[in-house]
Protein backbone atom coordinates (compact mmCIF):
# COMPACT_ATOMS: atom_id res chain seq x y z
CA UNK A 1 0.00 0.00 0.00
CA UNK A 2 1.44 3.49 -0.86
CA UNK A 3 1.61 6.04 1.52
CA UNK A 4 1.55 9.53 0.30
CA UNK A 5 4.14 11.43 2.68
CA UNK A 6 3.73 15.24 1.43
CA UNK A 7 2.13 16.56 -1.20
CA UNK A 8 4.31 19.77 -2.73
CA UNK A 9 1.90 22.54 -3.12
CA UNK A 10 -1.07 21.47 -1.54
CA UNK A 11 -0.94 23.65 1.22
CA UNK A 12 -0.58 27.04 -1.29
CA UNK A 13 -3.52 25.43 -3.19
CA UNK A 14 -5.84 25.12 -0.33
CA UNK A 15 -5.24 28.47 0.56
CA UNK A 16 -5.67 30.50 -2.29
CA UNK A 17 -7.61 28.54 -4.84
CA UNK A 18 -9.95 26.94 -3.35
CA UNK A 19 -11.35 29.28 -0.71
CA UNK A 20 -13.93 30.92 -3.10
CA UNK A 21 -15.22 27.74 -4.82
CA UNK A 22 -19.19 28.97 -5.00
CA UNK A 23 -18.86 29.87 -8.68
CA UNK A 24 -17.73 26.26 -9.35
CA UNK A 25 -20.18 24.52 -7.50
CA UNK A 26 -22.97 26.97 -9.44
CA UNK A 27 -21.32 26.38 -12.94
CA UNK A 28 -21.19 22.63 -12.11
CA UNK A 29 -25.10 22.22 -11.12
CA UNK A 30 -26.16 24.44 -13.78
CA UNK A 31 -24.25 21.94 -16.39
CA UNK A 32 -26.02 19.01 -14.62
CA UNK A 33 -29.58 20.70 -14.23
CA UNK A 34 -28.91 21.32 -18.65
CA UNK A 35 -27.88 17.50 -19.39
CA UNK A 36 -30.62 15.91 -17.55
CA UNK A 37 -33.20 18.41 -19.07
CA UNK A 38 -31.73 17.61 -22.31
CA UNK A 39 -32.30 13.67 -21.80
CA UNK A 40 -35.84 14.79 -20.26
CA UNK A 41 -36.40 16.36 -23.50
CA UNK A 42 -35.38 13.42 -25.39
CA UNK A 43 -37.77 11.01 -23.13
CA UNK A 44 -40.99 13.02 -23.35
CA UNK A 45 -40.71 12.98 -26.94
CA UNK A 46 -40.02 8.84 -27.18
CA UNK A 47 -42.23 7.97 -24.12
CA UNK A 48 -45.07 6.41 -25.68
CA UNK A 49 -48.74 8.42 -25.75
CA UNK A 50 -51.83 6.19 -24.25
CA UNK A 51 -53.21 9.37 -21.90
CA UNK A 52 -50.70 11.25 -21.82
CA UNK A 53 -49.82 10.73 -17.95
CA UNK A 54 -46.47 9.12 -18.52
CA UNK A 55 -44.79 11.51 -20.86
CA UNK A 56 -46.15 14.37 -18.70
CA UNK A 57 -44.67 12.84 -14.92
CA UNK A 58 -40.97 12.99 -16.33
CA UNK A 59 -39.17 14.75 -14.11
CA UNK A 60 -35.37 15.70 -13.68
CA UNK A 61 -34.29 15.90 -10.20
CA UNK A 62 -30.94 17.23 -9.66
CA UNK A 63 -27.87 16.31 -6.48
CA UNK A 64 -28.51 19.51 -3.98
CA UNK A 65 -25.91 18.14 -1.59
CA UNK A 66 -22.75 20.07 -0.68
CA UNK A 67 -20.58 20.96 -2.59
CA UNK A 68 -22.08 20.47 -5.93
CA UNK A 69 -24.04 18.34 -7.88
CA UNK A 70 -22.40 14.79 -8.24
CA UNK A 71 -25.75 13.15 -10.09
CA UNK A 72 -28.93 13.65 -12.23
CA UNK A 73 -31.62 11.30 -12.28
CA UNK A 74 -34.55 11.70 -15.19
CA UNK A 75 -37.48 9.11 -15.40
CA UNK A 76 -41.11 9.12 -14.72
CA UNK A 77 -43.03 9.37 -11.35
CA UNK A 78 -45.81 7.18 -12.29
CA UNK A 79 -45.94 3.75 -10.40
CA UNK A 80 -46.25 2.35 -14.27
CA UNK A 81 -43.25 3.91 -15.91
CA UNK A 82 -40.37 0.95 -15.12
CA UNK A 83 -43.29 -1.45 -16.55
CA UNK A 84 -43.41 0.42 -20.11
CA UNK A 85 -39.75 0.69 -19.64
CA UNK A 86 -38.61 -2.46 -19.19
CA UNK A 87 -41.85 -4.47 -19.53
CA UNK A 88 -43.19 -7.01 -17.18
CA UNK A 89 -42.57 -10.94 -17.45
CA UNK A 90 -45.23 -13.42 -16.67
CA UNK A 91 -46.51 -14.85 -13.66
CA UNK A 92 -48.01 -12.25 -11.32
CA UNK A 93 -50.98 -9.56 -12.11
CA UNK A 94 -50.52 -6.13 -11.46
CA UNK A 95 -52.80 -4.29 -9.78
CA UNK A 96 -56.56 -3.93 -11.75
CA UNK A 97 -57.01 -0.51 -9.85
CA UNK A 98 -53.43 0.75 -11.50
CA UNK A 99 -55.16 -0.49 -15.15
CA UNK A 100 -58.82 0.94 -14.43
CA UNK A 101 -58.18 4.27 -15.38
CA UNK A 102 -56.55 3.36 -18.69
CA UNK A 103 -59.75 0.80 -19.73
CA UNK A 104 -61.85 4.24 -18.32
CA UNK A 105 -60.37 5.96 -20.99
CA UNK A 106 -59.11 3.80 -23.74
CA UNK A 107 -61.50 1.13 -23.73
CA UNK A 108 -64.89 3.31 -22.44
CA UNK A 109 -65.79 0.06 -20.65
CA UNK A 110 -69.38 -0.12 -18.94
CA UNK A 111 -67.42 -2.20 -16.38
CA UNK A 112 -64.08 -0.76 -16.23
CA UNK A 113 -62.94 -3.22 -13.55
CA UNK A 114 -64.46 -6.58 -14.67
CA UNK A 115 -62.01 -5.26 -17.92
CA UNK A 116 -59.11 -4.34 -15.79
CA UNK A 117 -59.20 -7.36 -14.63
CA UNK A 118 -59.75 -9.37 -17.53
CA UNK A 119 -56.91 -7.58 -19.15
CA UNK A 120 -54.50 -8.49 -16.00
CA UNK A 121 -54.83 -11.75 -16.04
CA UNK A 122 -53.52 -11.69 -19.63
CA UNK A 123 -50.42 -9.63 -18.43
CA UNK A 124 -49.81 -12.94 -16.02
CA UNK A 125 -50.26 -15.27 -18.29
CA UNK A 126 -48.05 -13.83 -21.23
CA UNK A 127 -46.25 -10.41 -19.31
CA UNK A 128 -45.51 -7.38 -21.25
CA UNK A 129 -43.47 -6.19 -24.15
CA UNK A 130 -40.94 -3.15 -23.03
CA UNK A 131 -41.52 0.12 -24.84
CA UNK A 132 -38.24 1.81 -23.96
CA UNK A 133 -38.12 5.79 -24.12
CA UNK A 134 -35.65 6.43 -20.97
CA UNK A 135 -32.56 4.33 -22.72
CA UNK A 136 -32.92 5.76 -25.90
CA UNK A 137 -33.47 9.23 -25.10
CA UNK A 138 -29.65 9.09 -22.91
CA UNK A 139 -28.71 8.08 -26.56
CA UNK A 140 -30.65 10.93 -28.37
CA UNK A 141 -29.11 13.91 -25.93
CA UNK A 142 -25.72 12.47 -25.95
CA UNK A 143 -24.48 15.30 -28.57
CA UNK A 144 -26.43 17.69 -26.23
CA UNK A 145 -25.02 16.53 -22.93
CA UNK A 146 -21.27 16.52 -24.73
CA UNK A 147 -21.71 20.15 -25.97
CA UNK A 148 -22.82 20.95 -22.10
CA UNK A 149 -20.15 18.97 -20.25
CA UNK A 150 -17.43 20.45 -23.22
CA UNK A 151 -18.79 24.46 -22.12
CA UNK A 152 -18.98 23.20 -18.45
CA UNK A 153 -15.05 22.60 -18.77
CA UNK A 154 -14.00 25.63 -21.00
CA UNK A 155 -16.13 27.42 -17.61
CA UNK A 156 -13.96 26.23 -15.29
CA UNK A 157 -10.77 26.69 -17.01
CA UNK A 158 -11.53 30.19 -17.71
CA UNK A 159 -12.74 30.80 -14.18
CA UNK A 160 -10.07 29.28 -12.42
CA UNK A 161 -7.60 30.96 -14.43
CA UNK A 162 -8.93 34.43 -13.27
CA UNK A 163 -8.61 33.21 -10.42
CA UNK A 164 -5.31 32.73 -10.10
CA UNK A 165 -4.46 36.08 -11.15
């Protein structure tokens, strides 16, 4: 195991570059609040339409720990969204209330529930074909994130070159 005795520098560096660090921390969770909007973007566009519910709960929710943002998470905050996602494999139901709404408004059922149900028991028996949006649309803002992450650098070399001054 190494052991790292003295560090030639440090000291200097701790005490004149990196007492003001506030305008990193901002330019870094800016950059970070852009990429995942730019993947949201992306998502809402490839999330598939039934009601409109899923494409309209994507959310980006960005790191607000100290001292800046170390990760971005995009996705959906419906309980279905990892289902259309991923899909679902055979062998359990879901839940009829989660499909009622859909048969309310798809289907116009006179017994929305007696069809939710039906239509369950036909996601156990045979599951669910994934209808990824979330994958894809990291792949679709990749260009966008680059350009983001590329500024986010030039940002920081500028700003820690003033300063130095």
């Amino acid at each position: 195991m190494a052991k790292i005795e003295k560090i030639e520098g440090l000291d200097f560096l701790q005490k004149n570059r990196l007492k003001d660090t506030d305008w990193m921390a901002d330019a870094i969770n800016k950059a970070m609040r852009q990429s995942g909007l730019a993947v949201q973007g992306e998502a809402v566009i490839l999330a598939p339409i039934n009601t409109g519910a899923l494409r309209q709960s994507i959310t980006t929710e960005v790191d607000t720990q100290p001292p800046f943002a170390s990760w971005v998470a995009v996705g959906p905050t419906v309980n279905y969204g990892r289902f259309v996602e991923h899909g679902r494999k055979p062998g359990r139901m879901p839940p009829i209330s989660a499909l009622e709404p859909w048969v309310r408004t798809k289907l116009k059922a006179r017994n929305p529930r007696a069809v939710a149900y039906i239509i369950a028991r036909k996601i156990a028996a045979e599951g669910v074909e994934a209808q990824p949006f979330l994958f894809p649309a990291w792949f679709e803002a990749q260009p966008a994130v680059k350009r983001i992450l590329m500024k986010l650098g030039r940002d920081l070399f500028m700003g820690w070159k003033k300063k130095t001054k």
